[in-house]
C-alpha atoms as a PDB file:
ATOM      1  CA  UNK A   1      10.609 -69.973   2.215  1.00  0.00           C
ATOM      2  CA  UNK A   2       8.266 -67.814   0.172  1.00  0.00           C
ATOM      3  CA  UNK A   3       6.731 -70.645  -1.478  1.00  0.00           C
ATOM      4  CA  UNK A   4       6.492 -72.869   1.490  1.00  0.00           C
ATOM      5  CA  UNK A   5       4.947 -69.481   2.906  1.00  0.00           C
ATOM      6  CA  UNK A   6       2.438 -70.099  -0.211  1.00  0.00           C
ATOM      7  CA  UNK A   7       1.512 -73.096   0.359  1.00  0.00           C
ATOM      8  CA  UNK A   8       0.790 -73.123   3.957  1.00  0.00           C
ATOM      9  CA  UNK A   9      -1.406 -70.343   3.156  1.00  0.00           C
ATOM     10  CA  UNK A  10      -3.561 -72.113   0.403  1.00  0.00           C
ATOM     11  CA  UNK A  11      -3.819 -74.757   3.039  1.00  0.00           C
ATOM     12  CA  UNK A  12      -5.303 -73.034   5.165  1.00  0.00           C
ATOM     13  CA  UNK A  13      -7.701 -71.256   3.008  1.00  0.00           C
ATOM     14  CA  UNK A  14      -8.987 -74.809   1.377  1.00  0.00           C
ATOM     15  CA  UNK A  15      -9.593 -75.711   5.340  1.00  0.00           C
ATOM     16  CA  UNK A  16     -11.640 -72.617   6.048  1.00  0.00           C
ATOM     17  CA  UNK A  17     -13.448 -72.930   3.034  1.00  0.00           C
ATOM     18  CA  UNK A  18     -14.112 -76.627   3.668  1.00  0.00           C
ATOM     19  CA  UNK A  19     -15.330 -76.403   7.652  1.00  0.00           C
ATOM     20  CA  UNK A  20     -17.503 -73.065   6.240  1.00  0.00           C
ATOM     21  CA  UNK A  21     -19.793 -75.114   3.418  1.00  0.00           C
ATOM     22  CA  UNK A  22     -19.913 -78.548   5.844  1.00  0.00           C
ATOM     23  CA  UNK A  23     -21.212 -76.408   8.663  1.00  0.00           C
ATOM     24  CA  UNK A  24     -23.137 -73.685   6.415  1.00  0.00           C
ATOM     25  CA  UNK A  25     -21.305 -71.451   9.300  1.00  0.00           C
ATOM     26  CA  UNK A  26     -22.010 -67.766   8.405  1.00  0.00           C
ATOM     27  CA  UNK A  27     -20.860 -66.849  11.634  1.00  0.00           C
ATOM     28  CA  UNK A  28     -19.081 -63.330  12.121  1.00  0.00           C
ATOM     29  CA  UNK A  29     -16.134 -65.276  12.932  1.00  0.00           C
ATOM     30  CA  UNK A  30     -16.236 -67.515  10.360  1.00  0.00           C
ATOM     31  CA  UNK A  31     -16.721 -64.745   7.296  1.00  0.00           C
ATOM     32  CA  UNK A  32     -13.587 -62.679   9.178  1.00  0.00           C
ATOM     33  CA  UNK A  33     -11.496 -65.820   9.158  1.00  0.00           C
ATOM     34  CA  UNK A  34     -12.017 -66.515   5.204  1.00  0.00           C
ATOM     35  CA  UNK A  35     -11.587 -62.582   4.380  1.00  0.00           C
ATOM     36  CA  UNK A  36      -8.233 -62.275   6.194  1.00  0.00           C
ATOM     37  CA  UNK A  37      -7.060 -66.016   4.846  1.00  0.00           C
ATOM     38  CA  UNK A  38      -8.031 -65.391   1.746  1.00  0.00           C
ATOM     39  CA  UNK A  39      -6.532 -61.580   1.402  1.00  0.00           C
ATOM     40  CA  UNK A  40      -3.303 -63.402   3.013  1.00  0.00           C
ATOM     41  CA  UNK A  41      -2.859 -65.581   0.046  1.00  0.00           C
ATOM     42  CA  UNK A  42      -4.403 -62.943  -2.387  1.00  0.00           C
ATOM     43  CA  UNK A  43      -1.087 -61.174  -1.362  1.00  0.00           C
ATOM     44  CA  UNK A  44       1.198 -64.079  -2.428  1.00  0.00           C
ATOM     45  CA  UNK A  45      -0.491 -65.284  -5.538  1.00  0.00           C
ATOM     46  CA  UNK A  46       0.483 -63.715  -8.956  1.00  0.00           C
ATOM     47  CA  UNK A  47      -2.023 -61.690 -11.065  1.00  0.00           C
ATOM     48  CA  UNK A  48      -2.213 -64.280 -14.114  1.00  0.00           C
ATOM     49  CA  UNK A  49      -2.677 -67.019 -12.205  1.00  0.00           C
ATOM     50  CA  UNK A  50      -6.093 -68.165 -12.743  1.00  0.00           C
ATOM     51  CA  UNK A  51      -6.943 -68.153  -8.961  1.00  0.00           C
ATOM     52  CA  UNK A  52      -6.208 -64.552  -8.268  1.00  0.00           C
ATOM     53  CA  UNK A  53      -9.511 -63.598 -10.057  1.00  0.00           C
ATOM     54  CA  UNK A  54     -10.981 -66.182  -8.162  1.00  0.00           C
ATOM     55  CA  UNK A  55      -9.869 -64.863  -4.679  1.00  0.00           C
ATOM     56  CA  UNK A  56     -11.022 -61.346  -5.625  1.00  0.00           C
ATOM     57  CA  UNK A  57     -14.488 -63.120  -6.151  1.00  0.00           C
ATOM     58  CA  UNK A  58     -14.743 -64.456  -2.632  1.00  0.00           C
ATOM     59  CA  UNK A  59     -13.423 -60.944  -1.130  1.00  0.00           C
ATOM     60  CA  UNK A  60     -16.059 -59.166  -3.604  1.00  0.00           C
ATOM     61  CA  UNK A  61     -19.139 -61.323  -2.127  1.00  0.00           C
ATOM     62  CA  UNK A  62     -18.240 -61.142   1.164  1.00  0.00           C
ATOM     63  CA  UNK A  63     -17.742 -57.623   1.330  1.00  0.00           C
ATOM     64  CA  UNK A  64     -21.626 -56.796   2.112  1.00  0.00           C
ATOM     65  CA  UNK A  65     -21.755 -59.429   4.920  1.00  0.00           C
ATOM     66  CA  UNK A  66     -18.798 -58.072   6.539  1.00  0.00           C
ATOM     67  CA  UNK A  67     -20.179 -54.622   6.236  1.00  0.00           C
ATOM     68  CA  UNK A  68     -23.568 -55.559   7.895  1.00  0.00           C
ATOM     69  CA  UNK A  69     -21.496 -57.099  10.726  1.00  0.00           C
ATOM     70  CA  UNK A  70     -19.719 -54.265  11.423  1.00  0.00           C
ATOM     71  CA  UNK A  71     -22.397 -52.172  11.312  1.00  0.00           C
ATOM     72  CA  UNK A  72     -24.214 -53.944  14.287  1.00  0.00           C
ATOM     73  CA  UNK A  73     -20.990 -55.195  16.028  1.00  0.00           C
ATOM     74  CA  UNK A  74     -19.006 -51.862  16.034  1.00  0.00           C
ATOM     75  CA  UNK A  75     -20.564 -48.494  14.530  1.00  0.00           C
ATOM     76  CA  UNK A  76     -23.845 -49.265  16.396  1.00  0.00           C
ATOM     77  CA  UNK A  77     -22.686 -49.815  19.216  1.00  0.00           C
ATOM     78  CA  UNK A  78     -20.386 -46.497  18.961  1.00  0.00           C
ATOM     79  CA  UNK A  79     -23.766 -44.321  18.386  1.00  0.00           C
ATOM     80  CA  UNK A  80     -24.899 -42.357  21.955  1.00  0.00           C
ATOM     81  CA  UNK A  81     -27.601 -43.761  24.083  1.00  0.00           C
ATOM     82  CA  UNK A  82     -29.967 -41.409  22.082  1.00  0.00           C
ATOM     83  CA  UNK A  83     -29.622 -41.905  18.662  1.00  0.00           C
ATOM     84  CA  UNK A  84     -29.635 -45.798  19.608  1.00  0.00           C
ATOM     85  CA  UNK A  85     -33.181 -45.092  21.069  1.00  0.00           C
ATOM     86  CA  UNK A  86     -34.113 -43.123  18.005  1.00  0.00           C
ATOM     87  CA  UNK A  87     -33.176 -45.540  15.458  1.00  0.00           C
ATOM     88  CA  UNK A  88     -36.232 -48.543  14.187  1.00  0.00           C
ATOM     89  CA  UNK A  89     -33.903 -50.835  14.853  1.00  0.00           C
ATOM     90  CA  UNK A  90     -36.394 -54.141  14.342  1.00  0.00           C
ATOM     91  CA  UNK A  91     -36.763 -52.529  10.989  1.00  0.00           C
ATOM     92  CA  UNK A  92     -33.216 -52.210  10.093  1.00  0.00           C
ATOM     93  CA  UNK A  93     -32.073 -55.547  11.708  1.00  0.00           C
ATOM     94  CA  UNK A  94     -34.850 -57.633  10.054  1.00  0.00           C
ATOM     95  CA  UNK A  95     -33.994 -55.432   6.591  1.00  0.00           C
ATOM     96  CA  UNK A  96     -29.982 -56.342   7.395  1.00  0.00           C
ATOM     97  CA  UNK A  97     -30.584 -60.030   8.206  1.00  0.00           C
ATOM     98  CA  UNK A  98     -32.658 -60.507   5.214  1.00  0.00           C
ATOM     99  CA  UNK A  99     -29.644 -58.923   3.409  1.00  0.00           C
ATOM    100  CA  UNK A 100     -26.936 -60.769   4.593  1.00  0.00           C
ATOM    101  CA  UNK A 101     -28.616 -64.244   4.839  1.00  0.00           C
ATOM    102  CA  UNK A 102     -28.958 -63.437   0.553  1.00  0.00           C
ATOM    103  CA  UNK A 103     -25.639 -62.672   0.628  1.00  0.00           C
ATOM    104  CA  UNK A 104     -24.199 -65.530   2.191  1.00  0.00           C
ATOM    105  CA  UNK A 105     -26.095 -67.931  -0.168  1.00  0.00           C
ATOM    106  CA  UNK A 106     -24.377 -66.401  -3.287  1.00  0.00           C
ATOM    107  CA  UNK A 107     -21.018 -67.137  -1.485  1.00  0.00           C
ATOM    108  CA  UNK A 108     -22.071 -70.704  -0.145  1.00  0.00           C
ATOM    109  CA  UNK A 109     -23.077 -70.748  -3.749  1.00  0.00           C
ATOM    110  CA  UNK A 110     -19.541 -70.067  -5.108  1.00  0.00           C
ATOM    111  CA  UNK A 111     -17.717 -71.701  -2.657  1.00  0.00           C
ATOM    112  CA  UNK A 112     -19.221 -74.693  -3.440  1.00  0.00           C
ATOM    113  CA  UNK A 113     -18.680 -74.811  -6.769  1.00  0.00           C
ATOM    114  CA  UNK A 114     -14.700 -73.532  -6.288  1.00  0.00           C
ATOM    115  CA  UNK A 115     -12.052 -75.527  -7.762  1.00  0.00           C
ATOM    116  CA  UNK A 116      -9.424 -74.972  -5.630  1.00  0.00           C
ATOM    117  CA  UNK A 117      -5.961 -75.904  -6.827  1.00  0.00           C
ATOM    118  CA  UNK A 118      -3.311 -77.674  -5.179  1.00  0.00           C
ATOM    119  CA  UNK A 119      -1.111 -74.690  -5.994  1.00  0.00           C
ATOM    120  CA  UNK A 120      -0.542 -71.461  -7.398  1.00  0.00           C
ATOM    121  CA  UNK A 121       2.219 -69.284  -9.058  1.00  0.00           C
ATOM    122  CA  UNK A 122       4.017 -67.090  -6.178  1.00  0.00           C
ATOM    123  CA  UNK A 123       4.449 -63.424  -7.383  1.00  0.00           C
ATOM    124  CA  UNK A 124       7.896 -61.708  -7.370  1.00  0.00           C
ATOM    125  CA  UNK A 125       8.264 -60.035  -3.775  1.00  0.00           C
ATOM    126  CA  UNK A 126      11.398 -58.557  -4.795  1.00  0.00           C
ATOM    127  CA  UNK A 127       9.176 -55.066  -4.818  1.00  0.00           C
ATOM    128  CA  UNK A 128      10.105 -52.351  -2.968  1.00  0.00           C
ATOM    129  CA  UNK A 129       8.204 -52.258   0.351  1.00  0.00           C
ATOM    130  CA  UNK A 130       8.892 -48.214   0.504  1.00  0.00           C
ATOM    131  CA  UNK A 131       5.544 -45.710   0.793  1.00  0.00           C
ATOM    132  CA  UNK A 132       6.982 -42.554  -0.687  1.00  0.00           C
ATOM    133  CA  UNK A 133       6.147 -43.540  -4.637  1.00  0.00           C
ATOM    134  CA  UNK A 134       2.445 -44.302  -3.553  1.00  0.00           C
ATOM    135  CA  UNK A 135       2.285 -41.415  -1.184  1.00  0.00           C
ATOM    136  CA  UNK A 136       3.836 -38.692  -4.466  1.00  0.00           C
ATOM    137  CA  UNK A 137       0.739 -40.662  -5.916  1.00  0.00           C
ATOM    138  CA  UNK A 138      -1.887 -40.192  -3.311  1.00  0.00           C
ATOM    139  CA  UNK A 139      -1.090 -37.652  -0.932  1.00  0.00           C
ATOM    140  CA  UNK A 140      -3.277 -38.833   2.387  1.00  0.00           C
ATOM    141  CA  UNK A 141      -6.189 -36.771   3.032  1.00  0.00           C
ATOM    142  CA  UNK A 142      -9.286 -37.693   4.986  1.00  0.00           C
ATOM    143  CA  UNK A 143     -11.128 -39.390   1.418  1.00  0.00           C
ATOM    144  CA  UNK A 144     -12.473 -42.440   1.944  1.00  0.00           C
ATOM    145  CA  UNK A 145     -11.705 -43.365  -1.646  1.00  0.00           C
ATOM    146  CA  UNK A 146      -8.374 -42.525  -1.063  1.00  0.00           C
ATOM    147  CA  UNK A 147      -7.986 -44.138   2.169  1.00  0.00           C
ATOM    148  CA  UNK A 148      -9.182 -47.215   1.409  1.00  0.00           C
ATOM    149  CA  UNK A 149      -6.772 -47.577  -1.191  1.00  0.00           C
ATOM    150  CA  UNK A 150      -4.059 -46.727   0.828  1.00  0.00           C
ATOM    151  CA  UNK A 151      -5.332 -49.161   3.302  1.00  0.00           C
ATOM    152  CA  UNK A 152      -4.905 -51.884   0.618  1.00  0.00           C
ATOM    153  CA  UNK A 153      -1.836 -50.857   0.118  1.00  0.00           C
ATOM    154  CA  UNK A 154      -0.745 -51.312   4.004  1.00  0.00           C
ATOM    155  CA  UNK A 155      -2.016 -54.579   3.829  1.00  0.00           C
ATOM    156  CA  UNK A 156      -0.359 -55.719   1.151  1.00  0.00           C
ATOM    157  CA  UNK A 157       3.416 -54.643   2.840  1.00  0.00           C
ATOM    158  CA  UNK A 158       2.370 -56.013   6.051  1.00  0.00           C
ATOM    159  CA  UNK A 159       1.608 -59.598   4.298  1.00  0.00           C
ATOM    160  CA  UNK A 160       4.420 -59.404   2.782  1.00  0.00           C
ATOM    161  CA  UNK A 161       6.726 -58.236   5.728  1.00  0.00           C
ATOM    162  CA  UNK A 162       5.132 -60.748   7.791  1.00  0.00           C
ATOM    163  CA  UNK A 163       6.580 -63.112   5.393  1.00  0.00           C
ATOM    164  CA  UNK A 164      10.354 -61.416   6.211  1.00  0.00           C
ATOM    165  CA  UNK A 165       9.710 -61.270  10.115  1.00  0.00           C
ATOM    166  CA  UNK A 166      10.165 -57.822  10.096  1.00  0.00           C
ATOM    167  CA  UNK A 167       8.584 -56.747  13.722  1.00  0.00           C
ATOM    168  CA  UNK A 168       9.230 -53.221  13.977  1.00  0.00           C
ATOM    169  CA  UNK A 169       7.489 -52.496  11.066  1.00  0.00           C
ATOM    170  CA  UNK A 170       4.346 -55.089  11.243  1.00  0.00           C
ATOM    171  CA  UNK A 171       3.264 -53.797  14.465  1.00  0.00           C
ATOM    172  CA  UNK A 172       3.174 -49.944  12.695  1.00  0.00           C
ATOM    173  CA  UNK A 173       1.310 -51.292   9.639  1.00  0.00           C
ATOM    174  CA  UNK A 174      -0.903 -53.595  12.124  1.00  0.00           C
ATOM    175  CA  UNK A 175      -1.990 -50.293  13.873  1.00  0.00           C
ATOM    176  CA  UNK A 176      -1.988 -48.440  10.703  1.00  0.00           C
ATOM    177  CA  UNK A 177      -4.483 -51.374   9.131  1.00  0.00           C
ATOM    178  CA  UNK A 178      -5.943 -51.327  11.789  1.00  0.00           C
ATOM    179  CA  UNK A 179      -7.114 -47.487  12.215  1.00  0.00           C
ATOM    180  CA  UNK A 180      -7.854 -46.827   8.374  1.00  0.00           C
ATOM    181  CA  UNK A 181     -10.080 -49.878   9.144  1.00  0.00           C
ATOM    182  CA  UNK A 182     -11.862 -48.056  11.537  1.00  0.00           C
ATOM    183  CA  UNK A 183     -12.157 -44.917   9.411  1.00  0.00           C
ATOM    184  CA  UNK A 184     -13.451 -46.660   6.324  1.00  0.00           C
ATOM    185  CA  UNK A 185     -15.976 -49.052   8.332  1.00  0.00           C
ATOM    186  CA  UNK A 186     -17.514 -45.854   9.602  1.00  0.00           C
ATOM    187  CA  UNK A 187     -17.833 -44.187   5.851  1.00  0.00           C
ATOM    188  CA  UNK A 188     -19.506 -47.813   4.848  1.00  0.00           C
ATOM    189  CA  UNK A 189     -21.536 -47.772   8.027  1.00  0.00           C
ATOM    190  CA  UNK A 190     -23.025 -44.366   7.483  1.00  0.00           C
ATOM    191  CA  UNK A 191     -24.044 -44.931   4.124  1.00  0.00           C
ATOM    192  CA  UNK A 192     -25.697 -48.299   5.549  1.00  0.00           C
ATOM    193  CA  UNK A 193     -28.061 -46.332   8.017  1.00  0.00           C
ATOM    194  CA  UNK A 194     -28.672 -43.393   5.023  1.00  0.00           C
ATOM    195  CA  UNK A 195     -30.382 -46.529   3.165  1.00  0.00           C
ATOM    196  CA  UNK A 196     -33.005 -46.740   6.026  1.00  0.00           C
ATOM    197  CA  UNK A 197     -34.591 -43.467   5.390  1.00  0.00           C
ATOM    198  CA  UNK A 198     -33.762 -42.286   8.909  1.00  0.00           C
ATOM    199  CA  UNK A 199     -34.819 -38.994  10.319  1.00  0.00           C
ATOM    200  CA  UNK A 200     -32.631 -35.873   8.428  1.00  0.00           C
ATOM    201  CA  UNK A 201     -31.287 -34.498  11.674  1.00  0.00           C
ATOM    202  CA  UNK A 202     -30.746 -37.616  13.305  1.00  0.00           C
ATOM    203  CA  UNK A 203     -28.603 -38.894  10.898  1.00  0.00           C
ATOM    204  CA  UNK A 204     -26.999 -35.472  10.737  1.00  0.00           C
ATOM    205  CA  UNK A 205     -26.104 -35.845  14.103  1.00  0.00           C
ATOM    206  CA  UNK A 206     -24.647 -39.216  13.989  1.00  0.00           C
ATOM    207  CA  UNK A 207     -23.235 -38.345  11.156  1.00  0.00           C
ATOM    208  CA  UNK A 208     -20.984 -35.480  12.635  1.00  0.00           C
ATOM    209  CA  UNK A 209     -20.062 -36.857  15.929  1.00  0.00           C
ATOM    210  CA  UNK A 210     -18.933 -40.224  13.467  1.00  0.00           C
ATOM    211  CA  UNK A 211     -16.696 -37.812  11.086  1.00  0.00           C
ATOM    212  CA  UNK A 212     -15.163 -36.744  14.889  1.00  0.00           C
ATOM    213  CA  UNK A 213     -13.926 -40.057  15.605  1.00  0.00           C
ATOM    214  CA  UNK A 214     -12.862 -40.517  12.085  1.00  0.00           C
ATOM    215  CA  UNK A 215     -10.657 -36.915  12.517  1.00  0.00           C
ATOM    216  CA  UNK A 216      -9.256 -38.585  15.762  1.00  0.00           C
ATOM    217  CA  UNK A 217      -8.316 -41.993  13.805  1.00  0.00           C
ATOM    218  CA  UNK A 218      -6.618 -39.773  10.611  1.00  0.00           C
ATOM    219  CA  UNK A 219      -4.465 -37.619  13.240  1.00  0.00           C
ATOM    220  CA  UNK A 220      -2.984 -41.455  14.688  1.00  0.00           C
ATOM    221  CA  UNK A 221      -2.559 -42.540  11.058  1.00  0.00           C
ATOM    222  CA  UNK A 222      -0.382 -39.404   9.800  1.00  0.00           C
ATOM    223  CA  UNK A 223       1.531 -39.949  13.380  1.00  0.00           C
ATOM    224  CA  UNK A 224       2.523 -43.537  12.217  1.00  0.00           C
ATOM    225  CA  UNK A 225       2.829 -43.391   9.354  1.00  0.00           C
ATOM    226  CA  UNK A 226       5.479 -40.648   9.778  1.00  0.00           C
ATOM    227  CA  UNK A 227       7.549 -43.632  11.565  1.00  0.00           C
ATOM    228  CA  UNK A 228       7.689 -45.638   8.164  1.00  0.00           C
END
């Protein structure tokens, strides 16, 4: 099961990856489909296996692209009506495009020149899916650094889980994923707009009413994940 689970996965990354360099699509869509395929089979594939460095590559350029989408598609349009007007945007969209368009040609770049195999080594998933040895580890507070991590750690139970069917506890993790998302796209999002040389107060401002939200998102994740 696992390794037909495996294989179906690699399957579907070496069709994403195809359709993405005959269509040069650099799409929003497109970059979100090869992250989450690729972290899905990242997930599945053992350490020494040659490929596993090779996945981290194509998660590692891709990160900047998905962090310039998210910055227009979601933290943007979060900001009020005010600071929206107050930001140069045709400054900071023309800087971001240039960005991301460089961006995307290192991972065309790579992608290109991939050799992907016809398959990997499947790691042992015998591992305890239980939180409390990470938690005794890192004790969740509001860090970004710390979240994150923990948010790679959710991810990495609910691939596996999702492998075992286990629907009680994917839909937690799914919300749990889901809102340290949220809370670590805002961290990267401010640091973004800092970049721009923006006003002092007026990133002050956004700045505080974005740490709000993030307060709201880390009172929901200690909620949940007090039902693991």
């Amino acid at each position: 099961m696992k390794k037909y689970a495996l294989n179906k996965k690699l399957k579907n990354l070496t069709s994403t990856i195809n359709i993405l360099l005959i269509d040069n699509d650099d799409s929003v869509v497109m970059i979100h489909n090869l992250r989450k395929k690729t972290r899905e089979l990242l997930s599945l594939v053992i350490t020494t296996d040659p490929f596993h460095s090779q996945l981290k590559k194509i998660i590692k350029l891709s990160n900047n692209i998905r962090d310039i989408d998210v910055f227009f598609n979601m933290f943007y349009k979060s900001l009020k009506p005010i600071h929206k007007k107050s930001l140069d945007m045709i400054k900071i969209k023309l800087i971001s495009k240039n960005s991301r368009s460089k961006q995307f040609n290192k991972l065309y770049l790579y992608l290109d020149k991939l050799n992907i195999p016809t398959s990997v080594k499947c790691k042992d998933l015998t591992l305890s899916l239980d939180n409390r040895s990470y938690l005794e580890k890192e004790p969740i507070i509001m860090k970004q650094k710390i979240l994150h991590k923990y948010r790679i750690y959710i991810k990495q139970r609910l691939y596996l889980l999702k492998n075992d069917d286990d629907k009680e506890k994917i839909i937690i993790l799914t919300t749990l994923k889901d809102l340290l998302g949220k809370i670590n796209d805002n961290y990267n999002s401010l640091k973004r707009l800092q970049k721009f040389n923006i006003e002092k107060n007026l990133f002050k401002e956004i700045e505080k009413n974005t740490i709000k939200r993030n307060s709201k998102y880390f009172n929901k994740v200690i909620k949940l994940n007090n039902q693991l």
